[in-house]
Protein backbone atom coordinates (compact mmCIF):
# COMPACT_ATOMS: atom_id res chain seq x y z
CA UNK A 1 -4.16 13.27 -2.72
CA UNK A 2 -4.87 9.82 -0.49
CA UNK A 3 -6.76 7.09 -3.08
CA UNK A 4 -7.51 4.22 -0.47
CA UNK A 5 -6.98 3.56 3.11
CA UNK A 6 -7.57 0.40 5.13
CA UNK A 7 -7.89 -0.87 8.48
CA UNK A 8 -4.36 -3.20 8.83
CA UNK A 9 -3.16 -4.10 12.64
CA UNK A 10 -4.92 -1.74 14.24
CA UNK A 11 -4.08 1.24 12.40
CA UNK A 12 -4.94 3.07 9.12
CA UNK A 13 -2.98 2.80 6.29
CA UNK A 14 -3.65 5.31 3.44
CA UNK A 15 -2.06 5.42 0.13
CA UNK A 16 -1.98 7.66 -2.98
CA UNK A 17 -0.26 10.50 -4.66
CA UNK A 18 1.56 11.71 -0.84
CA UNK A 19 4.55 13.69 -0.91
CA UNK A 20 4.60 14.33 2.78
CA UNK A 21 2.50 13.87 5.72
CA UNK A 22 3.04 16.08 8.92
CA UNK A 23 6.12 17.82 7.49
CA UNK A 24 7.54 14.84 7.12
CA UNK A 25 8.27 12.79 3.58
CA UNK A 26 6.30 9.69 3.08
CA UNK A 27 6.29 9.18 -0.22
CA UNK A 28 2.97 7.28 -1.67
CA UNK A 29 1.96 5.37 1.96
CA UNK A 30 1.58 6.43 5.32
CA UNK A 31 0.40 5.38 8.74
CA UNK A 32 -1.90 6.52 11.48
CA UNK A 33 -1.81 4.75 14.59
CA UNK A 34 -4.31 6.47 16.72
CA UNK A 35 -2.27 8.90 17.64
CA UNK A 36 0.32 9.83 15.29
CA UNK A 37 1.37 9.34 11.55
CA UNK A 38 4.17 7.07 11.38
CA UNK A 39 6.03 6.45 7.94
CA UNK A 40 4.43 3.39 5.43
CA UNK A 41 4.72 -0.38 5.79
CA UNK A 42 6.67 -0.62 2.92
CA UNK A 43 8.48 1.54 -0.32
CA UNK A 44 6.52 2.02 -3.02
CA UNK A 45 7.83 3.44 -6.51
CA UNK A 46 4.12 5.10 -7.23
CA UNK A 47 0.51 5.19 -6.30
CA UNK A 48 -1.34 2.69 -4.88
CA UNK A 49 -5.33 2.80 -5.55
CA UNK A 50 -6.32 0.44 -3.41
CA UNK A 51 -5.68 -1.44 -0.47
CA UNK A 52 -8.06 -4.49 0.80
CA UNK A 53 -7.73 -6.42 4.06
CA UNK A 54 -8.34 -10.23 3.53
CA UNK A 55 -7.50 -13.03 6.24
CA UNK A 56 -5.06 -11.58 7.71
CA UNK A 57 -3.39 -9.98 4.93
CA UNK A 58 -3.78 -6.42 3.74
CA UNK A 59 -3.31 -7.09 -0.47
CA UNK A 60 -2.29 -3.56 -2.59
CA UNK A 61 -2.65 -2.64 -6.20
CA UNK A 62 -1.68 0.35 -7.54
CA UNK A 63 0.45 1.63 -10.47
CA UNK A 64 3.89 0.58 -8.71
CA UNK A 65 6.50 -1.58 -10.55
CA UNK A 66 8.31 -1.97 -6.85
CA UNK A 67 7.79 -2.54 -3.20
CA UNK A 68 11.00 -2.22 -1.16
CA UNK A 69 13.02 -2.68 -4.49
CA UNK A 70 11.13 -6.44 -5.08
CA UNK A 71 9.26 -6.52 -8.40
CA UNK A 72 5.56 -7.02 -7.88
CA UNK A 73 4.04 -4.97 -11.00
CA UNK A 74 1.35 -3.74 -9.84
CA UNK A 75 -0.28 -6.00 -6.95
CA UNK A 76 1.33 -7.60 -3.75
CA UNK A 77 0.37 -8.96 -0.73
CA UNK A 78 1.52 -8.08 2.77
CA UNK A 79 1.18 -10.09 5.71
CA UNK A 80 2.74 -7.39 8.23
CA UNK A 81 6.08 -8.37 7.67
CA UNK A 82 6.91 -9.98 4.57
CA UNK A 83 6.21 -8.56 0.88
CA UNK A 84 4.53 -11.63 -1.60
CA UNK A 85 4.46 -10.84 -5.13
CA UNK A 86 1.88 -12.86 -7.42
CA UNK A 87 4.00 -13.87 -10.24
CA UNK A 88 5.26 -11.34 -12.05
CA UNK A 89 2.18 -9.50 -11.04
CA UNK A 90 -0.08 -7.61 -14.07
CA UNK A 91 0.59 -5.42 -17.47
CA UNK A 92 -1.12 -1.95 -16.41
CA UNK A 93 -2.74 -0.96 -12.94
CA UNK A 94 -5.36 -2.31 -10.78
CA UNK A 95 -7.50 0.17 -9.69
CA UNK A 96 -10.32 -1.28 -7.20
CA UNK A 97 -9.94 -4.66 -5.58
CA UNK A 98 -12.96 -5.96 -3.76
CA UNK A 99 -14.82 -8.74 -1.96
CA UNK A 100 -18.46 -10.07 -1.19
């Protein structure tokens, strides 16, 4: 079952309780760019519910303790390339993060 998706560099990412997408194993993130699904951005260690693009930046929150093996409890942001955990992120799970 896909929770969230968002619009990041020109393709859709989608995130949520995902085994496998096209036969193939993508565990909790994958990516569709226009033409094919392609494996997530990053490695999460459960859900995300939601993913927001801001400046740039496409920020996740979710009830993950990791993201490629880097401790971001919970909420990160991801600039394309580089993971950026705030602090030592939250206690629990964010579920909905929005904007104006």
């Amino acid at each position: 079952m896909s929770y969230t998706a968002a619009e990041f560099g020109n393709e859709l990412i989608i995130g949520g309780e995902i085994d496998s997408v096209d036969n193939r194993y993508m565990p909790f993130s994958a990516v569709w760019d226009g033409t094919k699904w392609k494996y997530g951005k990053f490695v999460l260690d459960a859900e995300p519910f939601c993913l927001y693009t801001f400046k740039n930046n496409l920020y996740i929150g979710g009830l993950f303790k990791t993201a490629d093996n880097i401790l971001v409890n919970g909420i990160f942001k991801w600039d394309g390339k580089i993971i950026h955990p705030f602090d030592s992120g939250i206690q629990g799970s964010i579920v909905s993060i929005r904007g104006k």
